[in-house]
N, C-alpha and C. Protein backbone atom coordinates (compact mmCIF):
# COMPACT_ATOMS: atom_id res chain seq x y z
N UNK A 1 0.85 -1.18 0.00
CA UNK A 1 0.00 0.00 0.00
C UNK A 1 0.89 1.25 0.00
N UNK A 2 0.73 2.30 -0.92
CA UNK A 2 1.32 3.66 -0.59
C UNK A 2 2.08 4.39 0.28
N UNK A 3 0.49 4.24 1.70
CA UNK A 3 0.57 4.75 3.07
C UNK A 3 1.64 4.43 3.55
N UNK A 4 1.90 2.66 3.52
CA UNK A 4 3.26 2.78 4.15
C UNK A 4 4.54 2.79 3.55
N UNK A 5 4.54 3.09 2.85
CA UNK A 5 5.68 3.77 1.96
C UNK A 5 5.79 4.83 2.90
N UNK A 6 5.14 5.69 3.14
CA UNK A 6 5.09 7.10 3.63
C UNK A 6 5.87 7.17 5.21
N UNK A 7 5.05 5.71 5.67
CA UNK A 7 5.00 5.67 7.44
C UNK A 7 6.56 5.35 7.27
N UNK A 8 6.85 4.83 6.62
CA UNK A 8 8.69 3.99 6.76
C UNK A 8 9.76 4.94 6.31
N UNK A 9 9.18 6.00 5.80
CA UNK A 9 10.10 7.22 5.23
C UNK A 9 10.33 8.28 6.92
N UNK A 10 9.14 8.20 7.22
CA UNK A 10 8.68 9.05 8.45
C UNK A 10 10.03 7.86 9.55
N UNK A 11 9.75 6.91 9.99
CA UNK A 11 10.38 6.41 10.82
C UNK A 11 11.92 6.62 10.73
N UNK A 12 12.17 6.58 9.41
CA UNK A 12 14.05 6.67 9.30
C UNK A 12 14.44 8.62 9.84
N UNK A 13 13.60 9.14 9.43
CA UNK A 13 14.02 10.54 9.16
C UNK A 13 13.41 11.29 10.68
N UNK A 14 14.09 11.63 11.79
CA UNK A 14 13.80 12.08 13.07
C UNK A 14 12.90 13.06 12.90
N UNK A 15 11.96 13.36 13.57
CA UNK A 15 11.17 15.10 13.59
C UNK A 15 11.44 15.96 14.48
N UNK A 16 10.89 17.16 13.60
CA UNK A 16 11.61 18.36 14.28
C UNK A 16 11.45 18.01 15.84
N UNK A 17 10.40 17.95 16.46
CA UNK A 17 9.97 17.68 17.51
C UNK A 17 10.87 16.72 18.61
N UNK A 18 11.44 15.70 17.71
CA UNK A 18 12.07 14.93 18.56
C UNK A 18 13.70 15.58 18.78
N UNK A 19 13.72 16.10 17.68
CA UNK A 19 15.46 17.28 17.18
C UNK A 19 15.10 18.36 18.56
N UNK A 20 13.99 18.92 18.85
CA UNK A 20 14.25 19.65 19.61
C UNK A 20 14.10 19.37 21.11
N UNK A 21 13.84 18.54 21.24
CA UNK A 21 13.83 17.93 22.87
C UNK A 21 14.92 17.26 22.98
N UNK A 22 15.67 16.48 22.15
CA UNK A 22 17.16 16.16 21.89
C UNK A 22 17.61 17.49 22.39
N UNK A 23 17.39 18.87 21.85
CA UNK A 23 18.90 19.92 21.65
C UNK A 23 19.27 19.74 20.45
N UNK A 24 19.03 19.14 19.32
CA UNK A 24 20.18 19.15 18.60
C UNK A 24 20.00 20.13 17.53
N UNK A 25 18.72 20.85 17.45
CA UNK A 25 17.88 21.56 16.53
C UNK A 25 18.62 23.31 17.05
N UNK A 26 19.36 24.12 16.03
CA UNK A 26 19.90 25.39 16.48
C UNK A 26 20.04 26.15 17.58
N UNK A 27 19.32 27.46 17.31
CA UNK A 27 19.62 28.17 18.72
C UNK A 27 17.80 28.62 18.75
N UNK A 28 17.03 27.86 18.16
CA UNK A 28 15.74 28.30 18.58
C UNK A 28 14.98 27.79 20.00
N UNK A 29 14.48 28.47 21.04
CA UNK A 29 14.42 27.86 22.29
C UNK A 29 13.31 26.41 21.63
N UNK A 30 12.85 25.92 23.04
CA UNK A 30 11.62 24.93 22.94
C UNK A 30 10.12 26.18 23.14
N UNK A 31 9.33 25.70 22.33
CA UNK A 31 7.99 26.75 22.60
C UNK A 31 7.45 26.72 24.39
N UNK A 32 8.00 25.70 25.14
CA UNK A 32 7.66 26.33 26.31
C UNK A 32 8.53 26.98 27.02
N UNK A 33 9.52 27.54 26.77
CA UNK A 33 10.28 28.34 26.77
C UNK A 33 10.91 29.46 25.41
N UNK A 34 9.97 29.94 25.41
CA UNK A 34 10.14 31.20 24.59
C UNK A 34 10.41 32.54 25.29
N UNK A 35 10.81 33.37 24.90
CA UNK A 35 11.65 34.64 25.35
C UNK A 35 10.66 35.43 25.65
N UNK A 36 10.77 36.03 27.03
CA UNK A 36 9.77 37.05 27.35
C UNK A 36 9.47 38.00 26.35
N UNK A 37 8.49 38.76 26.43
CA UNK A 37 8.15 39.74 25.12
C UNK A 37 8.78 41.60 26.36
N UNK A 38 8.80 42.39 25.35
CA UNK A 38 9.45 43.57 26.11
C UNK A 38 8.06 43.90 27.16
N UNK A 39 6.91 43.77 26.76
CA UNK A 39 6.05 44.44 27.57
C UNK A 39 6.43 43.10 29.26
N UNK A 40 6.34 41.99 28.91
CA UNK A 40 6.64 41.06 30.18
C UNK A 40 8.25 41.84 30.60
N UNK A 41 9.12 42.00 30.36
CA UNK A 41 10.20 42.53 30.38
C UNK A 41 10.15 44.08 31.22
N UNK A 42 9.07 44.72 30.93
CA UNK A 42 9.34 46.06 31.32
C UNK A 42 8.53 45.65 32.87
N UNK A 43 6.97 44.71 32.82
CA UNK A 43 6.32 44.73 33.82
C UNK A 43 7.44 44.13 35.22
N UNK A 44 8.10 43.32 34.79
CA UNK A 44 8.92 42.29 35.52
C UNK A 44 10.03 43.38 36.23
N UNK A 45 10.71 44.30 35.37
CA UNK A 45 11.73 45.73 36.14
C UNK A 45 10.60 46.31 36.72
N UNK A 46 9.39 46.80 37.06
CA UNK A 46 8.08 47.77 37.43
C UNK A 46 8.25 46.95 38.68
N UNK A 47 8.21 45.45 38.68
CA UNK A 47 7.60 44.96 39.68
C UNK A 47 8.98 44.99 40.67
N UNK A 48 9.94 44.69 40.35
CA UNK A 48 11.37 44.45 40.87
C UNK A 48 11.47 45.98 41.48
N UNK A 49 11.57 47.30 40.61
CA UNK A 49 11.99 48.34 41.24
C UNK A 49 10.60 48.54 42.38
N UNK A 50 9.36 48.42 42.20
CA UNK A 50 8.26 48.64 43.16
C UNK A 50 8.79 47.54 44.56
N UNK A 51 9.14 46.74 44.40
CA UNK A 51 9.59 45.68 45.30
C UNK A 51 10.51 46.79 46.31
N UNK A 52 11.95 46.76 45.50
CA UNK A 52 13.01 47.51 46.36
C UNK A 52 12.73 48.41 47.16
N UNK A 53 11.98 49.48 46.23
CA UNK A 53 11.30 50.68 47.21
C UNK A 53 10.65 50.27 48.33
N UNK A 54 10.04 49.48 48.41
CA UNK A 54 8.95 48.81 49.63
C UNK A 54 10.01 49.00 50.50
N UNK A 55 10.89 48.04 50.06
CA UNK A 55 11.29 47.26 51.44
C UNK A 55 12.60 48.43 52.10
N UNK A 56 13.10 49.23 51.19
CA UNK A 56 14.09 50.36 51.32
C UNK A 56 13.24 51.22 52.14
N UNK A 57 11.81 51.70 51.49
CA UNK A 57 11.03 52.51 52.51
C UNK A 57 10.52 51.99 54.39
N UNK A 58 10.68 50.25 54.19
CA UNK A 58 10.31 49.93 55.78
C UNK A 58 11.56 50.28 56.29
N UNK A 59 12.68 49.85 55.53
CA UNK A 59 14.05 50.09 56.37
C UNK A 59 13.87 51.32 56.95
N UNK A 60 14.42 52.06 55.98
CA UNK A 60 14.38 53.54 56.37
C UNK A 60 13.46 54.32 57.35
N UNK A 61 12.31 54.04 57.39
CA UNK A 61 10.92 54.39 58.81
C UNK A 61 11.83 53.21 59.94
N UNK A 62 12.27 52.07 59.85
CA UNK A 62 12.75 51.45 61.05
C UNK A 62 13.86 52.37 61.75
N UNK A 63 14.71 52.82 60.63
CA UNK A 63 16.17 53.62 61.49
C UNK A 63 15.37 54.44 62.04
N UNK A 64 14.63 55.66 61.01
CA UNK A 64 14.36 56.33 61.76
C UNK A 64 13.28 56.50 62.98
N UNK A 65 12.41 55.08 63.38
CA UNK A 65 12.41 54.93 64.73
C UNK A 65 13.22 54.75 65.49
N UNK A 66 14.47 53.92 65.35
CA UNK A 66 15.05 53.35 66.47
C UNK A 66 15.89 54.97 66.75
N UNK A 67 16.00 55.71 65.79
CA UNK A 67 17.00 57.44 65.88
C UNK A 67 15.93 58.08 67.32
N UNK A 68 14.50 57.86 66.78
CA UNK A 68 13.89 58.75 67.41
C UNK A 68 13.85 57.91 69.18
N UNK A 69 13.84 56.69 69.59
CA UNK A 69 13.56 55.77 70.52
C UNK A 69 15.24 56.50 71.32
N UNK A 70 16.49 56.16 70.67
CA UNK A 70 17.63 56.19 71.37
C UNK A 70 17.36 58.25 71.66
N UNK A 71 17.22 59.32 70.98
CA UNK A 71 17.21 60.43 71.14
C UNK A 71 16.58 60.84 72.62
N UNK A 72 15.20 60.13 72.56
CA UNK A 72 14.75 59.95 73.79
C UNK A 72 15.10 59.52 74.50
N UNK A 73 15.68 58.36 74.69
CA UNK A 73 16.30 57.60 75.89
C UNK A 73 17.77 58.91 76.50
N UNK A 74 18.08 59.14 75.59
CA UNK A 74 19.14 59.61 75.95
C UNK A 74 19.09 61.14 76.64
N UNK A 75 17.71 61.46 75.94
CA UNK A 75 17.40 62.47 76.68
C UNK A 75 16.65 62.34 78.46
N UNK A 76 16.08 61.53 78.41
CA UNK A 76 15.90 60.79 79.45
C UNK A 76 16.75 60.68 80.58
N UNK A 77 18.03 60.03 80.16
CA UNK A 77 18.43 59.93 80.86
C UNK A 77 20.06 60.98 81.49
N UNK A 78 19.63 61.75 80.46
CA UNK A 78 20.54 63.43 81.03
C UNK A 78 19.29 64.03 81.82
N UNK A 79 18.27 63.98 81.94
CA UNK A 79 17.52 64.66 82.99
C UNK A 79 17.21 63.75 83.91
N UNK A 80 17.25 64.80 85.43
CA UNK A 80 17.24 63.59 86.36
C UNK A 80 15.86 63.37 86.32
N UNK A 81 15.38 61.89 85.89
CA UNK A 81 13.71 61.56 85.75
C UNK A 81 13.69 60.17 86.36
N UNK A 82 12.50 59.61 87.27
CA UNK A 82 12.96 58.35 88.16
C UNK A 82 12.72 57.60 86.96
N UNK A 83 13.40 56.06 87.36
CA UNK A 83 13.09 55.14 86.58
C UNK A 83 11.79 54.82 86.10
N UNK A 84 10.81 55.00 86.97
CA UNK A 84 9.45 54.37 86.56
C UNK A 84 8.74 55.88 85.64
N UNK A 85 9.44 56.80 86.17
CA UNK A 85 8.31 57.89 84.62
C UNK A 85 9.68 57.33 83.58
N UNK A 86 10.26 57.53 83.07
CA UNK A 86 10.77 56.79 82.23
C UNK A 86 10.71 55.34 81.12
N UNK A 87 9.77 54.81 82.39
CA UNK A 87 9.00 53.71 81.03
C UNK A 87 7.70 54.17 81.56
N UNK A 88 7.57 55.11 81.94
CA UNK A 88 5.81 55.21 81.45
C UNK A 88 6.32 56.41 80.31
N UNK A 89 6.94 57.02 80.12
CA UNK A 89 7.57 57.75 79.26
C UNK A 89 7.51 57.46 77.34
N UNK A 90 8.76 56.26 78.14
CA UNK A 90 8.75 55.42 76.46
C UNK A 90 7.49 54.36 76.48
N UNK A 91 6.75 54.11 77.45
CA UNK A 91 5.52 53.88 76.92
C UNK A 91 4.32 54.66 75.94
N UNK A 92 4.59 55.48 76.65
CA UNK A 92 3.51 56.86 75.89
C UNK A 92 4.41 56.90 74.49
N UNK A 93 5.44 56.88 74.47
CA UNK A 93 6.60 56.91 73.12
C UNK A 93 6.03 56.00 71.88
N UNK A 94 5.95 54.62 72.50
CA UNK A 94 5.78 53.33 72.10
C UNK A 94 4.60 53.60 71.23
N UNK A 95 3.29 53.94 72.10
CA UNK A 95 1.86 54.07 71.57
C UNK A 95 1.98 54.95 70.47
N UNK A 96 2.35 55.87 70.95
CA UNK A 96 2.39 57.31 70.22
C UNK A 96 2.96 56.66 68.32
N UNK A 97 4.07 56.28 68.51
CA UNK A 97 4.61 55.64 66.95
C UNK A 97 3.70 54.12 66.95
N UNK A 98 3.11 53.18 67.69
CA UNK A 98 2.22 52.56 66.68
C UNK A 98 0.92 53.14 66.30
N UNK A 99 0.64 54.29 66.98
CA UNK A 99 -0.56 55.12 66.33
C UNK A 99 -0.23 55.65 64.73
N UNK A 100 1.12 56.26 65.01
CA UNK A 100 1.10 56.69 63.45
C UNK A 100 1.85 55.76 62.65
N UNK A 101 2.35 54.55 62.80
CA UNK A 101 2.42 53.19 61.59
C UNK A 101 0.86 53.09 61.11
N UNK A 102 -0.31 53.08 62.57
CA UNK A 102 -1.29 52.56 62.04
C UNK A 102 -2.02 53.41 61.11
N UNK A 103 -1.83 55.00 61.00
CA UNK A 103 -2.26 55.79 60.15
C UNK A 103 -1.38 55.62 58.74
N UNK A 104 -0.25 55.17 58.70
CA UNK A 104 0.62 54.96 58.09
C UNK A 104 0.24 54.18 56.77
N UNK A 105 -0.29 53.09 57.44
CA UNK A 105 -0.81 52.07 56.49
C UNK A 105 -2.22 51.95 56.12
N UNK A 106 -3.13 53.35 56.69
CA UNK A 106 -4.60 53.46 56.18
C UNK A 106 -4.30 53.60 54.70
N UNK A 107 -5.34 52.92 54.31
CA UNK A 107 -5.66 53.79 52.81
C UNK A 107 -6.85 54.78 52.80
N UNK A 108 -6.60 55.34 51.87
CA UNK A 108 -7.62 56.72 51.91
C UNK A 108 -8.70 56.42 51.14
N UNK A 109 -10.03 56.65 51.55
CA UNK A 109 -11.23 56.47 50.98
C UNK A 109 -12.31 57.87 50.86
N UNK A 110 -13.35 57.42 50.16
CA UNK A 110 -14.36 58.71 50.40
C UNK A 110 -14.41 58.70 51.61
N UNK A 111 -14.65 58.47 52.89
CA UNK A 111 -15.32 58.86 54.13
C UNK A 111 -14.28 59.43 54.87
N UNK A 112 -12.60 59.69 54.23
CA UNK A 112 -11.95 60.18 54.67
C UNK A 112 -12.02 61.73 54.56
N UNK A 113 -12.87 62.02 53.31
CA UNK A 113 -12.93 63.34 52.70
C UNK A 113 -14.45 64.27 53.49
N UNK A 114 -14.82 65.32 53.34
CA UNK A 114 -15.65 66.01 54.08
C UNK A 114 -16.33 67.02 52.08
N UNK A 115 -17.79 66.22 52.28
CA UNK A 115 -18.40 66.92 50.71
C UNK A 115 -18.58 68.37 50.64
N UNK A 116 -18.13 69.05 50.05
CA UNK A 116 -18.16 70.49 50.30
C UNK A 116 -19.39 70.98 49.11
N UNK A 117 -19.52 70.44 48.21
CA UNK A 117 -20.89 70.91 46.93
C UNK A 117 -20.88 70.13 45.97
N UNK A 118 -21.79 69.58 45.08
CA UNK A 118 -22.56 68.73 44.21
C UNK A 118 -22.08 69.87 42.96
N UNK A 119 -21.50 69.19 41.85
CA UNK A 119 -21.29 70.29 41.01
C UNK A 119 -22.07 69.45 39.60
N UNK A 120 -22.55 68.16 39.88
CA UNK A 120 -23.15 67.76 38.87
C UNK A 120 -23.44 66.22 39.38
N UNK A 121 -24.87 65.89 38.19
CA UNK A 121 -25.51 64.19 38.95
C UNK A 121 -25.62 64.21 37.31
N UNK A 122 -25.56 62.78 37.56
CA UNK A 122 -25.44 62.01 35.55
C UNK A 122 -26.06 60.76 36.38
N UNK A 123 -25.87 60.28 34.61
CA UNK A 123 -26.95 58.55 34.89
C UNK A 123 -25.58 57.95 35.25
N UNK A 124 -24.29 58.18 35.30
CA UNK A 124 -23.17 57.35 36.31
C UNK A 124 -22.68 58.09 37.70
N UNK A 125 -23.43 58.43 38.70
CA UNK A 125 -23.13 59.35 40.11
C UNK A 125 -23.16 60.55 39.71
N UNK A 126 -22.37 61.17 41.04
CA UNK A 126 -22.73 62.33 41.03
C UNK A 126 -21.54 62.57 41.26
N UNK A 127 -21.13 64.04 41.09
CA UNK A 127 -19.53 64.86 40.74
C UNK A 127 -19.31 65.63 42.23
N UNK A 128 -19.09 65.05 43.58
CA UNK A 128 -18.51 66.14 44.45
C UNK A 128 -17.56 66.78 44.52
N UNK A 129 -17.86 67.98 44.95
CA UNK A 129 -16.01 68.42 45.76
C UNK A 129 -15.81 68.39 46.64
N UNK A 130 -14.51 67.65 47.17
CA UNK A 130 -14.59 67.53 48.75
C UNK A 130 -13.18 68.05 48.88
């Protein structure tokens, strides 16, 4: 029959497919590994430099607590103050900076804002100024 004429030509002669899971096929990758495209490329530096900043910005709020914690202490303890107002001291200290981490990390919403006038209503809301 024909057909296998065809099938026995196919068996001697390797396919691309098998050439490229070998390696032995150029410098074209395997399709599940294909080369990022520039837009994956640019998002991937966006996400990397947004990363650094994060973590450069916690550093940096950490020194400058521990600057503001030792300033105090040290002021503290050049004035003659007894031991016990001294940690009720850096207690009040303590609260005082997790109050403003915790403002720190609000996000801002409408109910943060105060509506000052309606400058227009449509069939999608209405336009305040606040």
């Amino acid at each position: 029959c024909w057909l296998n004429k065809f099938k026995s030509k196919d068996k001697l002669r390797p396919s691309k497919k098998k050439e490229a899971a070998n390696g032995k096929e150029g410098s074209k990758p395997p399709a599940s590994e294909e080369a990022p495209s520039k837009v994956t490329k640019q998002r991937v530096e966006a996400a990397k430099q947004y990363i650094e900043n994060h973590y450069k910005k916690q550093m940096k709020s950490l020194q400058e607590r521990k600057e503001r914690r030792d300033i105090l202490e040290k002021k503290l303890a050049d004035a003659e103050v007894s031991e016990e107002e001294q940690n009720n001291l850096l207690k009040c200290f303590e609260k005082k900076e997790t109050e403003y981490m915790r403002l720190q990390r609000h996000k801002m919403g409408a109910d943060d804002f105060e509506p000052l006038t309606m400058i227009g209503k449509g069939a999608f809301g209405e336009v305040i100024i606040s």
